[in-house]
C-alpha atoms as a PDB file:
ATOM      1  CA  UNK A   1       0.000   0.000   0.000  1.00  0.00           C
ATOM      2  CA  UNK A   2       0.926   3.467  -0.879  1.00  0.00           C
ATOM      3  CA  UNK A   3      -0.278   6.338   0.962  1.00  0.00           C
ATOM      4  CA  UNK A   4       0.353  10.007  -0.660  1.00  0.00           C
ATOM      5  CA  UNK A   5       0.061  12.877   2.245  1.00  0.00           C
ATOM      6  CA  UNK A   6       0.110  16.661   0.817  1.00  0.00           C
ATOM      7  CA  UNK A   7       1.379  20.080   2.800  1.00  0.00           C
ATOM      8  CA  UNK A   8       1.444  23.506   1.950  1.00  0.00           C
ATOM      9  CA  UNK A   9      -1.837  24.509   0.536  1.00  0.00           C
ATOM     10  CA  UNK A  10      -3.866  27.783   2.418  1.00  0.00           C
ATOM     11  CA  UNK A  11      -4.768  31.200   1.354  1.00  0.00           C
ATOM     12  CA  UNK A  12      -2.993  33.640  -0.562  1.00  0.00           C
ATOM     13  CA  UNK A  13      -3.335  36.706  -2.030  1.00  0.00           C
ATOM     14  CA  UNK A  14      -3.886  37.146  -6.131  1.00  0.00           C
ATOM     15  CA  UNK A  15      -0.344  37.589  -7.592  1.00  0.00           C
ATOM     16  CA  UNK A  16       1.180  35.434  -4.124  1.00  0.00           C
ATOM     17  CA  UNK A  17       3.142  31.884  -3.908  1.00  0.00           C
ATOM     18  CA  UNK A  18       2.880  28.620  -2.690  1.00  0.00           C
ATOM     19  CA  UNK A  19       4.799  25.454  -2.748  1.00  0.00           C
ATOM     20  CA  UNK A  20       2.562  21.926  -1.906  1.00  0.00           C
ATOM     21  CA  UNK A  21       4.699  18.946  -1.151  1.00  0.00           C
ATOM     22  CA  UNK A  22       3.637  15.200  -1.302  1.00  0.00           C
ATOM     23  CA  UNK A  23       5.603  12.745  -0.051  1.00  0.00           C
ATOM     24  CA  UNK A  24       4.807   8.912  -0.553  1.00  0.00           C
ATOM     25  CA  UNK A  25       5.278   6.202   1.729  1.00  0.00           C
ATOM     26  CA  UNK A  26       4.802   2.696   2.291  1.00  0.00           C
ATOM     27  CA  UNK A  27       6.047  -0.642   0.484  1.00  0.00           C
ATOM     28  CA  UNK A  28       7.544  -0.426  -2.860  1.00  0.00           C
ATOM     29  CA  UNK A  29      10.367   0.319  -5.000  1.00  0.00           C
ATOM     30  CA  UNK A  30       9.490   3.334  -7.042  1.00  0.00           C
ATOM     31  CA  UNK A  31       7.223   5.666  -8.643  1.00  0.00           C
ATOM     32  CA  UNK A  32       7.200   5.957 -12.524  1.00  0.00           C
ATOM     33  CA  UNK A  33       5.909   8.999 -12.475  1.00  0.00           C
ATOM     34  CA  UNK A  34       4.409  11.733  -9.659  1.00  0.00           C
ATOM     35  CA  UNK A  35       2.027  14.620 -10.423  1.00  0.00           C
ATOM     36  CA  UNK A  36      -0.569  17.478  -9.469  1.00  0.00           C
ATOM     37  CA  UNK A  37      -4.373  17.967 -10.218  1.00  0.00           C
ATOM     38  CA  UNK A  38      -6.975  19.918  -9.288  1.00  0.00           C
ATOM     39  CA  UNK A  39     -10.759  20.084  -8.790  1.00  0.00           C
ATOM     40  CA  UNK A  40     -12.024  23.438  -8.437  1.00  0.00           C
ATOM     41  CA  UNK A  41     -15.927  23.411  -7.519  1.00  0.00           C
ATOM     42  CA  UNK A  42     -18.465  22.044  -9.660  1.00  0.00           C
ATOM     43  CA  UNK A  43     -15.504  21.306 -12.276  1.00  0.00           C
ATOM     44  CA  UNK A  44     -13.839  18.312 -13.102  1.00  0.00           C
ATOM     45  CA  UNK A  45     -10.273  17.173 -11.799  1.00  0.00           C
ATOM     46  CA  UNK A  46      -7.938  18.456 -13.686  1.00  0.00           C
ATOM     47  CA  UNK A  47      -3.961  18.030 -14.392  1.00  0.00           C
ATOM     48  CA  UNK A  48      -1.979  20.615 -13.269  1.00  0.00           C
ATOM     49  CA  UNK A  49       1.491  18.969 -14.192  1.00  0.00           C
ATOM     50  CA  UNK A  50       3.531  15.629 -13.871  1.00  0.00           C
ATOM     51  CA  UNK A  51       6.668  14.721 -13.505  1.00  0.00           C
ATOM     52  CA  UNK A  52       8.679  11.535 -14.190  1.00  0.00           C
ATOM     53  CA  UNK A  53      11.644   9.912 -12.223  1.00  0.00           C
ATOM     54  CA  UNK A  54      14.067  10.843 -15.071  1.00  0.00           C
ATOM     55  CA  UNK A  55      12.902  14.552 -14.697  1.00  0.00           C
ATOM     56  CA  UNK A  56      10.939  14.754 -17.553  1.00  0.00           C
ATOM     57  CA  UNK A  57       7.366  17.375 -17.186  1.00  0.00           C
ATOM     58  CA  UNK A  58       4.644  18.562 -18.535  1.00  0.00           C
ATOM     59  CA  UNK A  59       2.580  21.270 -17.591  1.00  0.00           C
ATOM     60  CA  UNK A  60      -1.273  22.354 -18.119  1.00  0.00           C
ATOM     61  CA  UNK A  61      -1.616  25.744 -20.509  1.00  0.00           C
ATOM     62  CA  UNK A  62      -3.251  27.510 -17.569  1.00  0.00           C
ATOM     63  CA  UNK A  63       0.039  27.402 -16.075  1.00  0.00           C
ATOM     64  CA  UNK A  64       2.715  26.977 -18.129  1.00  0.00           C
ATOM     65  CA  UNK A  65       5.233  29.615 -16.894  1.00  0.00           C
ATOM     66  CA  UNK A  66       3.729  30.184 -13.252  1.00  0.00           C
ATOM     67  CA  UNK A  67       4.094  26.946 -11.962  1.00  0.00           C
ATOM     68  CA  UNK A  68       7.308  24.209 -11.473  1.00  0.00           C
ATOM     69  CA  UNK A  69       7.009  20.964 -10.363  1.00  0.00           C
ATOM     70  CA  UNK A  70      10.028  19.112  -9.243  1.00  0.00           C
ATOM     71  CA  UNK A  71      10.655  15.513  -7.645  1.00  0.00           C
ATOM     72  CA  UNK A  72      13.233  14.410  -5.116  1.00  0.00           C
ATOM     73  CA  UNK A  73      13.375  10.305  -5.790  1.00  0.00           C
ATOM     74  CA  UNK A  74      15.544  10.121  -2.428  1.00  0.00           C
ATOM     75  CA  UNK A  75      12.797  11.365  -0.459  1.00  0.00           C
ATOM     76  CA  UNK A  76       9.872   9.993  -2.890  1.00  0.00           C
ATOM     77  CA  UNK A  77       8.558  13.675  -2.527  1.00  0.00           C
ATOM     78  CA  UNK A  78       7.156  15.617  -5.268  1.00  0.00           C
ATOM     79  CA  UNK A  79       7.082  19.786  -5.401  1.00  0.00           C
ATOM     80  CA  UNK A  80       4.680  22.524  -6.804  1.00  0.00           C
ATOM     81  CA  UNK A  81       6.433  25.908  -6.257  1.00  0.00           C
ATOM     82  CA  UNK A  82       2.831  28.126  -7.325  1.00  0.00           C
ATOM     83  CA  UNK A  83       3.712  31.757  -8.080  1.00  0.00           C
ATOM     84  CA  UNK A  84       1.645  34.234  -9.597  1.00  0.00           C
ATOM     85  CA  UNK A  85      -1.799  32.647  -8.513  1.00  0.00           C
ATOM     86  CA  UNK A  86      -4.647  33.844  -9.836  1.00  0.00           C
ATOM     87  CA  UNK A  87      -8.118  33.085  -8.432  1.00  0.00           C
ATOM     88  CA  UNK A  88      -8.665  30.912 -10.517  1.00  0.00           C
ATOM     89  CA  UNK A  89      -6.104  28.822  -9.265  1.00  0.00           C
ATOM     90  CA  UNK A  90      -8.440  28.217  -6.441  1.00  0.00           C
ATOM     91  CA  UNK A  91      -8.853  24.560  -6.008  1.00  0.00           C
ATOM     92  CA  UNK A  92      -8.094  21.417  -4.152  1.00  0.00           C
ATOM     93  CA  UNK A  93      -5.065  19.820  -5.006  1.00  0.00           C
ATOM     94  CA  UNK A  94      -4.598  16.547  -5.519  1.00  0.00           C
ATOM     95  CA  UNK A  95      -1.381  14.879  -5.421  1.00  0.00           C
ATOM     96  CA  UNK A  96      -0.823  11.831  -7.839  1.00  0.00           C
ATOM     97  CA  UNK A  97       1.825   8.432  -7.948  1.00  0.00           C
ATOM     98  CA  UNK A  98       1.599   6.575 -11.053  1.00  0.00           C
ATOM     99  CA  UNK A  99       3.221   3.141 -12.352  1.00  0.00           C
ATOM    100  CA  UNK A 100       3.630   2.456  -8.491  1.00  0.00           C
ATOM    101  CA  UNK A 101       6.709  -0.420  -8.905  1.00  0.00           C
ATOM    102  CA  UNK A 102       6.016  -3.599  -8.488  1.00  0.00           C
ATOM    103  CA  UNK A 103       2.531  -3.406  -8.692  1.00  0.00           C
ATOM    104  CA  UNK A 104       1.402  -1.283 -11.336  1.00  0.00           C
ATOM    105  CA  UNK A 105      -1.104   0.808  -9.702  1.00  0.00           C
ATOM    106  CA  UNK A 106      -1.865   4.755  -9.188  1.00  0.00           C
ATOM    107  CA  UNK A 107      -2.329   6.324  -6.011  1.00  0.00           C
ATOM    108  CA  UNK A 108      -4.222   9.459  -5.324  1.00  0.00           C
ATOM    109  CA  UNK A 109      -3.733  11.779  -1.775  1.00  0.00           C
ATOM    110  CA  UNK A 110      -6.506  13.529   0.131  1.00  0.00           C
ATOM    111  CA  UNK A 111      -5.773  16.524  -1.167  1.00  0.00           C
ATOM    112  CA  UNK A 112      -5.256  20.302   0.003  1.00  0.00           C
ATOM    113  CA  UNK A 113      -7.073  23.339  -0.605  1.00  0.00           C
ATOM    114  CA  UNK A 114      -5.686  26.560  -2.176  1.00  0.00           C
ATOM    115  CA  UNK A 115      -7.583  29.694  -2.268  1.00  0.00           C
ATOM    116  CA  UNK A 116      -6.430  32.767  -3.962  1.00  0.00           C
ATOM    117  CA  UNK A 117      -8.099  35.303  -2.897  1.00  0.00           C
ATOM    118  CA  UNK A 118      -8.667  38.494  -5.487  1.00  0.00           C
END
């Protein structure tokens, strides 16, 4: 079992900065690939951006340029450093393991909220 925990969401101020963490625990051996989404009320989840264990990422349009996500494998730990919010930004975020080695499986956190206020 994997369980995903996220830190660092809150309010903020239009034009502020965040950074969310996730860090993974449990039994396996790694994580193919770690990422960020987003459900903002009444919408659908969305990605924000992903990241794979060789560094590779890709980001959503909405925040290309605003956003940077970055993984430390040592720590299985995944980063959002959030600058520039808007308040549209304002959502839960949802932190996301994929290809979870052995088994195969993805993994979803609780989540944390960010509001931006305007």
């Amino acid at each position: 079992q994997v369980r995903l925990v996220e830190s660092g969401g809150g309010l903020v101020q239009a034009g502020g900065s965040l950074r969310l963490s996730c860090e993974a625990s449990g039994t396996f051996f790694g994580i193919n690939a770690m990422g960020w989404y987003r459900q903002a009320p009444g919408k659908q989840r969305e990605l924000v951006a992903t990241v794979t264990g060789s560094g590779s990422t890709n980001y959503a349009d909405s925040v290309k340029g605003r956003f940077t996500i970055s993984r430390d494998n040592a720590k299985n730990t995944v980063y959002l450093q959030m600058n520039s919010l808007k308040p549209e930004d304002t959502a839960v975020y949802y932190c996301n393991a994929d290809g979870i080695i052995p088994y195969g499986r993805s993994s979803w956190g609780l989540g944390t909220q960010v509001t931006v206020s305007s």
